[in-house]
C-alpha atoms as a PDB file:
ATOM      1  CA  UNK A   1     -59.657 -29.286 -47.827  1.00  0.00           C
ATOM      2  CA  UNK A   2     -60.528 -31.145 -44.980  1.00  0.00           C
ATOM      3  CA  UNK A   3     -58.220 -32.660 -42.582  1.00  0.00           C
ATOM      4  CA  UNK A   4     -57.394 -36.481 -42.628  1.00  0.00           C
ATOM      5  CA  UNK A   5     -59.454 -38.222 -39.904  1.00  0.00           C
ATOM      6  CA  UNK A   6     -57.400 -38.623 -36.968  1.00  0.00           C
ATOM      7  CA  UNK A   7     -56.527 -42.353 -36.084  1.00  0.00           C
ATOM      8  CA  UNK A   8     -57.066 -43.830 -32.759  1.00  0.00           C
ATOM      9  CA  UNK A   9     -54.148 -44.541 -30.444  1.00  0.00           C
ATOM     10  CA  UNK A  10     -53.980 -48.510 -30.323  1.00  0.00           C
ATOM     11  CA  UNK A  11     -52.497 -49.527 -26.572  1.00  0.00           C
ATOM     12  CA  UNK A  12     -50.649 -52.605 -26.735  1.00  0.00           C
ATOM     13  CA  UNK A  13     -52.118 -55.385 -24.284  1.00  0.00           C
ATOM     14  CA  UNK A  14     -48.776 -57.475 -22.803  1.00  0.00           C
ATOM     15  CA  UNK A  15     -49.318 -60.722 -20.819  1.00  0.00           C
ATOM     16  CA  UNK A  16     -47.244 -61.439 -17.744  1.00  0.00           C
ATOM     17  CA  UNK A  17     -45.413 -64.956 -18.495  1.00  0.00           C
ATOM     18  CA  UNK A  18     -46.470 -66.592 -15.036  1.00  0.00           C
ATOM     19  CA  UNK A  19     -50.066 -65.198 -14.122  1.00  0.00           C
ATOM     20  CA  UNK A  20     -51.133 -64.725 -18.158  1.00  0.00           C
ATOM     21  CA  UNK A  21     -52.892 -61.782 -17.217  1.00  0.00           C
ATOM     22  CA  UNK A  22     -52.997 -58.999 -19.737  1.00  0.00           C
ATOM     23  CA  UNK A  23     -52.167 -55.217 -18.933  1.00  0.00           C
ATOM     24  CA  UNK A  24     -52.038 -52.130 -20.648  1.00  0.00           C
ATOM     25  CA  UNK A  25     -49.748 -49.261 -20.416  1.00  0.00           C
ATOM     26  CA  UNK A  26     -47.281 -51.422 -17.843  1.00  0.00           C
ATOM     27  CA  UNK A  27     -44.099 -53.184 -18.481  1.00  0.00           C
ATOM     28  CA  UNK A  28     -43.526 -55.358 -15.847  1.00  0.00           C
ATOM     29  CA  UNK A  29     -46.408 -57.888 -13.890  1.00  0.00           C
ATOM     30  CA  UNK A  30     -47.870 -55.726 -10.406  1.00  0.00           C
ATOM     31  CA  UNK A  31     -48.093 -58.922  -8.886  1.00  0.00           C
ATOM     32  CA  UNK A  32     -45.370 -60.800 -10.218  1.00  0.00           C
ATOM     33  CA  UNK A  33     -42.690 -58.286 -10.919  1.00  0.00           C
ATOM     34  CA  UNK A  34     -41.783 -60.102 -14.459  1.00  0.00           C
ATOM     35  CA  UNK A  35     -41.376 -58.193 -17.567  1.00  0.00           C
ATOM     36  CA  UNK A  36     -44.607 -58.186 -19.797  1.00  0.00           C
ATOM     37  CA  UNK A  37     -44.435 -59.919 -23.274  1.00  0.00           C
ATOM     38  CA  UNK A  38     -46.547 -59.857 -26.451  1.00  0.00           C
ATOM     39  CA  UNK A  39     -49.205 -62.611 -27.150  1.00  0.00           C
ATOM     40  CA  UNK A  40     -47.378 -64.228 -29.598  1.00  0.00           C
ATOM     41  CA  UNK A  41     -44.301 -64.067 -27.828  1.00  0.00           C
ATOM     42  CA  UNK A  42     -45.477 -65.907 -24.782  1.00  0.00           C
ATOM     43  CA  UNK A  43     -44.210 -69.711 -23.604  1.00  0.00           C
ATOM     44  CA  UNK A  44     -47.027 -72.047 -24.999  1.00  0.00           C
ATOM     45  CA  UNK A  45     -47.880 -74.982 -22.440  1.00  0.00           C
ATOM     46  CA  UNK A  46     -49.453 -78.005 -23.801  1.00  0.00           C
ATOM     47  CA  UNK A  47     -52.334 -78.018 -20.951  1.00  0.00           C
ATOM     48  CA  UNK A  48     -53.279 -76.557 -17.876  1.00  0.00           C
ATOM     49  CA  UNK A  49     -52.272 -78.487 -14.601  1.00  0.00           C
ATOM     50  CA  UNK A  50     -54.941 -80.318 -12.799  1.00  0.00           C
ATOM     51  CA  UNK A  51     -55.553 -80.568  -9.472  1.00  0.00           C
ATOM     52  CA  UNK A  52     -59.335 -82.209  -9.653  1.00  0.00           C
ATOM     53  CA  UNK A  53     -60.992 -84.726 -11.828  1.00  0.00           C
ATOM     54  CA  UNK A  54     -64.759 -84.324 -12.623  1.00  0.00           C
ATOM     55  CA  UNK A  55     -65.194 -87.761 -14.556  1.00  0.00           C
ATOM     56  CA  UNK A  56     -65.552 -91.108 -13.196  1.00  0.00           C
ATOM     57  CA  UNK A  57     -63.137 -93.197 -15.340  1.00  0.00           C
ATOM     58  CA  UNK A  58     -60.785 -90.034 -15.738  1.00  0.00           C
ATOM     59  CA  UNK A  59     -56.949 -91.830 -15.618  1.00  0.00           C
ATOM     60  CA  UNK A  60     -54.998 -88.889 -14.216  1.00  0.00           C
ATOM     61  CA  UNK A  61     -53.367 -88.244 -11.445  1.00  0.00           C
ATOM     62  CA  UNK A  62     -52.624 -91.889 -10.747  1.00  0.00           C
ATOM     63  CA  UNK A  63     -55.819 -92.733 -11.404  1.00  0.00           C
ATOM     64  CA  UNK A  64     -55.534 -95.285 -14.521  1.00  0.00           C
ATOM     65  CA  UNK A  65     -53.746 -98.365 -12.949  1.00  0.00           C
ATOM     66  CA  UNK A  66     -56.102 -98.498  -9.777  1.00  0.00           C
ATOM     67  CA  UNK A  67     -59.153 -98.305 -12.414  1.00  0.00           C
ATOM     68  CA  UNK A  68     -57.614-101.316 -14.930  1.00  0.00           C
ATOM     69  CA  UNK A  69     -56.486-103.482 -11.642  1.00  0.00           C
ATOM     70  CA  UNK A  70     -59.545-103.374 -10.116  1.00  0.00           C
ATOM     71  CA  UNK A  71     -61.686-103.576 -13.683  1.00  0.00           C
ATOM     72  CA  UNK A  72     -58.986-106.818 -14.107  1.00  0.00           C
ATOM     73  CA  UNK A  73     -60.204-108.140 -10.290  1.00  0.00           C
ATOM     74  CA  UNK A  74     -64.244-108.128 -11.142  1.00  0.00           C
ATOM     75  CA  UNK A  75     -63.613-109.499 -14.965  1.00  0.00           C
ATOM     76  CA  UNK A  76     -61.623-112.255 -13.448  1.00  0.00           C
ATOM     77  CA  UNK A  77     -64.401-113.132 -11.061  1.00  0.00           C
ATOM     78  CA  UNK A  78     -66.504-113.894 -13.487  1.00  0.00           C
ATOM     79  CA  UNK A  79     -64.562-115.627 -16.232  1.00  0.00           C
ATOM     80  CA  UNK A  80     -62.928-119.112 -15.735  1.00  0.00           C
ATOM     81  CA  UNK A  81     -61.129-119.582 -12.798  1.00  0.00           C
ATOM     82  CA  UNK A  82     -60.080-122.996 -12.314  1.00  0.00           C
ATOM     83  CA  UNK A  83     -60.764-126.520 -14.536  1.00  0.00           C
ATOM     84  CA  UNK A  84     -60.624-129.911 -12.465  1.00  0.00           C
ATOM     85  CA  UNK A  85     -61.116-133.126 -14.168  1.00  0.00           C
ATOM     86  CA  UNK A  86     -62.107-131.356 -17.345  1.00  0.00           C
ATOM     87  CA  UNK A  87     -64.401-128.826 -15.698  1.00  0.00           C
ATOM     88  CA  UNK A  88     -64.430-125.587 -15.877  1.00  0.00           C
ATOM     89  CA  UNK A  89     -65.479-122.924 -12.714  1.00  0.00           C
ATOM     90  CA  UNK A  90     -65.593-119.731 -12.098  1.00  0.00           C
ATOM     91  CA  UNK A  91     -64.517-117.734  -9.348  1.00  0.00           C
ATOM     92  CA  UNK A  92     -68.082-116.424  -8.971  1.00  0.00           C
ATOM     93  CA  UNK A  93     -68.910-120.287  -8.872  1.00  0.00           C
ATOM     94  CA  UNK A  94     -66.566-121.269  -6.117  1.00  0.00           C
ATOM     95  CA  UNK A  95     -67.499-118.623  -4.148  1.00  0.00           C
ATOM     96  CA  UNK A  96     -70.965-119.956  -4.216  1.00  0.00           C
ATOM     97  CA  UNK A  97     -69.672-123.908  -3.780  1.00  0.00           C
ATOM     98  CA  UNK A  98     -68.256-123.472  -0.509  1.00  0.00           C
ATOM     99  CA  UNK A  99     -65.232-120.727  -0.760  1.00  0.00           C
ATOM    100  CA  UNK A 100     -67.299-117.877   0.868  1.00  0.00           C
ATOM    101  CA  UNK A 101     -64.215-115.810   1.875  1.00  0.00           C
ATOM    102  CA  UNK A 102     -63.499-115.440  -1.891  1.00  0.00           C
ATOM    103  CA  UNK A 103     -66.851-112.836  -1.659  1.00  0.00           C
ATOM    104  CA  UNK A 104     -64.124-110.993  -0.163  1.00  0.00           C
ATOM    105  CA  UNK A 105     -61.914-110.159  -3.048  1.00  0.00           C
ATOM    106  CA  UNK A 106     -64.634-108.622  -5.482  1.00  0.00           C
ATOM    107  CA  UNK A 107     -65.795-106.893  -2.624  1.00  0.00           C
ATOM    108  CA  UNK A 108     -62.408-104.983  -2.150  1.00  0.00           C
ATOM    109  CA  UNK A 109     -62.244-104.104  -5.779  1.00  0.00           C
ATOM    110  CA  UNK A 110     -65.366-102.401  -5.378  1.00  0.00           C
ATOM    111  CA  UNK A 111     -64.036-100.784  -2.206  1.00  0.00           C
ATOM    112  CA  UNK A 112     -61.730 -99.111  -4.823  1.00  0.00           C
ATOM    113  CA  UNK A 113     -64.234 -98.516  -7.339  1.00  0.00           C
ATOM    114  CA  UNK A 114     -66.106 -96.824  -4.373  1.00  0.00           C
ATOM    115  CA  UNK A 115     -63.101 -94.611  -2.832  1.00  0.00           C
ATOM    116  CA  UNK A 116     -62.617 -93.636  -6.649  1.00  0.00           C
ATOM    117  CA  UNK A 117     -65.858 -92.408  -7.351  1.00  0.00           C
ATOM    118  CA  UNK A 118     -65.956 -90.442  -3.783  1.00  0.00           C
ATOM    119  CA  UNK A 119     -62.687 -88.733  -4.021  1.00  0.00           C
ATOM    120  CA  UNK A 120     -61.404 -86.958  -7.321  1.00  0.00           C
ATOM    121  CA  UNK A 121     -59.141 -84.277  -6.013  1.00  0.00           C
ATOM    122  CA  UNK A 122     -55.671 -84.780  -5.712  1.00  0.00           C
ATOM    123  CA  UNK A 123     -55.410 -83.959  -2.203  1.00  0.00           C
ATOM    124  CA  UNK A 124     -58.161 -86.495  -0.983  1.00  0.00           C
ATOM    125  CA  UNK A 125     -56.882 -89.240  -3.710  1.00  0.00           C
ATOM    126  CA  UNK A 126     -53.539 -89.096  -2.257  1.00  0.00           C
ATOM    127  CA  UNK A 127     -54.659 -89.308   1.926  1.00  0.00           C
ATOM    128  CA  UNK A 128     -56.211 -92.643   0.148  1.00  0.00           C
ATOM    129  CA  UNK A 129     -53.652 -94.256  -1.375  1.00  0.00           C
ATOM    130  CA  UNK A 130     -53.009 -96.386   2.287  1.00  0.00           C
ATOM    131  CA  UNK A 131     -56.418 -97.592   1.897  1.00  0.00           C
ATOM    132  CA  UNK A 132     -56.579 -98.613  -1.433  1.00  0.00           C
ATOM    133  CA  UNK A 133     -53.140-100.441  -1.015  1.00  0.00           C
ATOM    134  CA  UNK A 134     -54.646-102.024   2.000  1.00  0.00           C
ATOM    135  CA  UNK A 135     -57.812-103.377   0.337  1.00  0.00           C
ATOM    136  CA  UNK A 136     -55.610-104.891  -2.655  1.00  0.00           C
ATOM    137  CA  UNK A 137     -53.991-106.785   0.092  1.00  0.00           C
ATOM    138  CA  UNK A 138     -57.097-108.015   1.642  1.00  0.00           C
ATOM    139  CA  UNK A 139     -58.015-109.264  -1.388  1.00  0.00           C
ATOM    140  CA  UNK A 140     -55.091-110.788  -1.982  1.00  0.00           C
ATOM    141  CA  UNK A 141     -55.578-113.012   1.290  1.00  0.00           C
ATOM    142  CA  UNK A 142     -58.570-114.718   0.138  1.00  0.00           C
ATOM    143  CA  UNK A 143     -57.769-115.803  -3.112  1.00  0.00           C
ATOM    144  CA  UNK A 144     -54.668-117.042  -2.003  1.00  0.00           C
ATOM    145  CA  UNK A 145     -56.651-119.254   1.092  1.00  0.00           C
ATOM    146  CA  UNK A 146     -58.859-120.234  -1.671  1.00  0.00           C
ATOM    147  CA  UNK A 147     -55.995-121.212  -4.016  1.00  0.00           C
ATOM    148  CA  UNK A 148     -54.511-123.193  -1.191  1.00  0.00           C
ATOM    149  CA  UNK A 149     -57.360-124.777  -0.476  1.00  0.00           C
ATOM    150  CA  UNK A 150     -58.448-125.965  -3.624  1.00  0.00           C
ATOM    151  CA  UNK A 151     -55.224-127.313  -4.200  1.00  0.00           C
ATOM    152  CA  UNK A 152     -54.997-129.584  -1.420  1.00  0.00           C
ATOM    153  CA  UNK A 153     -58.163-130.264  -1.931  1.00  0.00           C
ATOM    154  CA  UNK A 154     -57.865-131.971  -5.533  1.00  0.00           C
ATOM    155  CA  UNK A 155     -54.419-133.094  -4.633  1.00  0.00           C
ATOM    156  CA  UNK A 156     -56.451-135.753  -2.058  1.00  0.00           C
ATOM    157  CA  UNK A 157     -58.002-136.825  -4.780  1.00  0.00           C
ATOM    158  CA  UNK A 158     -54.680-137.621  -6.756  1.00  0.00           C
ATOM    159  CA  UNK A 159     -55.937-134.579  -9.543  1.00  0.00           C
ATOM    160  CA  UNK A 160     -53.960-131.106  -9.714  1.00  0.00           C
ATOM    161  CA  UNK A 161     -56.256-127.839 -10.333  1.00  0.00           C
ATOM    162  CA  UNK A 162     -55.418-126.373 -13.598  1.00  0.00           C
ATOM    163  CA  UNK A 163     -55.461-122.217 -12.917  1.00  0.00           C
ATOM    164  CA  UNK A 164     -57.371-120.437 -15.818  1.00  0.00           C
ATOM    165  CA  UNK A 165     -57.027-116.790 -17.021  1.00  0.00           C
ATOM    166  CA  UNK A 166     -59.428-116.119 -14.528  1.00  0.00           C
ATOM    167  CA  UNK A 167     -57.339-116.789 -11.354  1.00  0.00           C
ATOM    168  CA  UNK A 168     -54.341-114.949 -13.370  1.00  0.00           C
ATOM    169  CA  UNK A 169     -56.326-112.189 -13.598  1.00  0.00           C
ATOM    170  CA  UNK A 170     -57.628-111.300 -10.805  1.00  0.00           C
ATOM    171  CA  UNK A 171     -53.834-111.683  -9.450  1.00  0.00           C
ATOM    172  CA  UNK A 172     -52.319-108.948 -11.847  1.00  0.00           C
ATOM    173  CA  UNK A 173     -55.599-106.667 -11.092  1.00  0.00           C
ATOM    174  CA  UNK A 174     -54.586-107.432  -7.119  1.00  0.00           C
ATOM    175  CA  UNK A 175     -51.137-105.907  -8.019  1.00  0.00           C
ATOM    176  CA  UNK A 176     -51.710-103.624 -10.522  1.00  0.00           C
ATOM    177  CA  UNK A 177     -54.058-101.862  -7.957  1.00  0.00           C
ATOM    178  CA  UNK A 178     -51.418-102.510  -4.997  1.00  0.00           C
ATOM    179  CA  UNK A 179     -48.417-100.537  -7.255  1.00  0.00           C
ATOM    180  CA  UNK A 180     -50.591 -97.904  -8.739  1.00  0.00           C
ATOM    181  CA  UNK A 181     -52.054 -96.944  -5.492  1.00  0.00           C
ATOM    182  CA  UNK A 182     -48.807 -95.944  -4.609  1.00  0.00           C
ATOM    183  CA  UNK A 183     -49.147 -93.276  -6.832  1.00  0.00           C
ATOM    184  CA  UNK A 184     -52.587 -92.857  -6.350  1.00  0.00           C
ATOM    185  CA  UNK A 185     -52.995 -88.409  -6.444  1.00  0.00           C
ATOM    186  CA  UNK A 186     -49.960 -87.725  -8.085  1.00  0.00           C
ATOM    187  CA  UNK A 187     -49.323 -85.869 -11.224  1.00  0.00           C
ATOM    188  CA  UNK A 188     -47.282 -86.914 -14.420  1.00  0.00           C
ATOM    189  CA  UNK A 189     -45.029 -84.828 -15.901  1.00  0.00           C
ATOM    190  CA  UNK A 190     -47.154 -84.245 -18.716  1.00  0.00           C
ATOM    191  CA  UNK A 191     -49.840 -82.691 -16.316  1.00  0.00           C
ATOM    192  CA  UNK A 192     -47.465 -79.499 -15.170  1.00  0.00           C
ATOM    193  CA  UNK A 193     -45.783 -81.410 -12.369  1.00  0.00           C
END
């Protein structure tokens, strides 16, 4: 009779709950000094933190709000603006007709655009949330000259300007970009914060 084949001694790999590195033949983390736990047995977490984006468009980390406000700024530039005496501009057509400081406001929503694309880890995002909070103020300047002046403008003429989704939209994008920047680098509480 031969003997039973003798079975190999299975280790048991345990993860440290902090690091998630696995060890054999230890109980407690070298590094970390926490008491080792089975796989199945560790705390789940729903995703990793990020510190870094690598795409674009990527909303997190404050991200989202400066995208859609600025997004709102150049869609509104282009779409109807104002309507006097039964026609219809666009901001893109004032600009053109006389109102050359209202170049300015599309040009400080791609300013934004820009420091987005250049700066996609938390750290740099967050040394530019005075900038981008600054530029949604410089656009703000223009549009509201322009607004003034149009007014008083077609008010000498005995008509009032009627403001089109245009004009309210490049407002909220203004804002929206203003508020969000103030938040501009920061994590949500989903994100491991």
């Amino acid at each position: 009779m031969s003997k039973p084949a003798k079975m190999p001694e299975t280790r048991v790999i345990l993860f440290c709950p902090f690091c998630r590195e696995g060890f054999e033949g230890v109980g407690e983390c070298p590094e970390h000094e926490l008491t080792l736990l089975p796989w199945d047995r560790m705390p789940r977490t729903s995703s990793p933190p990020i510190d870094e984006v690598t795409f674009f468009v990527d909303p997190r980390l404050g991200r989202g709000g400066v995208l859609l406000g600025a997004s709102l700024v150049l869609l509104g530039f282009f779409a109807r603006f104002v309507r006097v005496r039964g026609v219809d501009a666009s901001a893109l057509e004032v600009a053109i007709d006389g109102a050359h400081n209202l170049w300015l406001t599309p040009i400080a929503a791609m300013a934004v655009f820009g420091i987005l694309f250049l700066r996609r880890a938390m750290r740099s995002m967050r040394s530019a949330r005075l900038a981008v909070i600054g530029l949604a103020l410089g656009g703000v300047l223009p549009l509201v000259y322009t607004t003034q002046r149009v007014a008083a403008m077609t008010a000498a003429r005995g008509d009032a300007p009627e403001w089109l989704w245009g004009c309210w939209a490049m407002w909220a994008g203004l804002a929206l970009v203003a508020l969000a920047g103030l938040g501009l680098g920061r994590k949500t509480p989903r994100q491991g914060d």
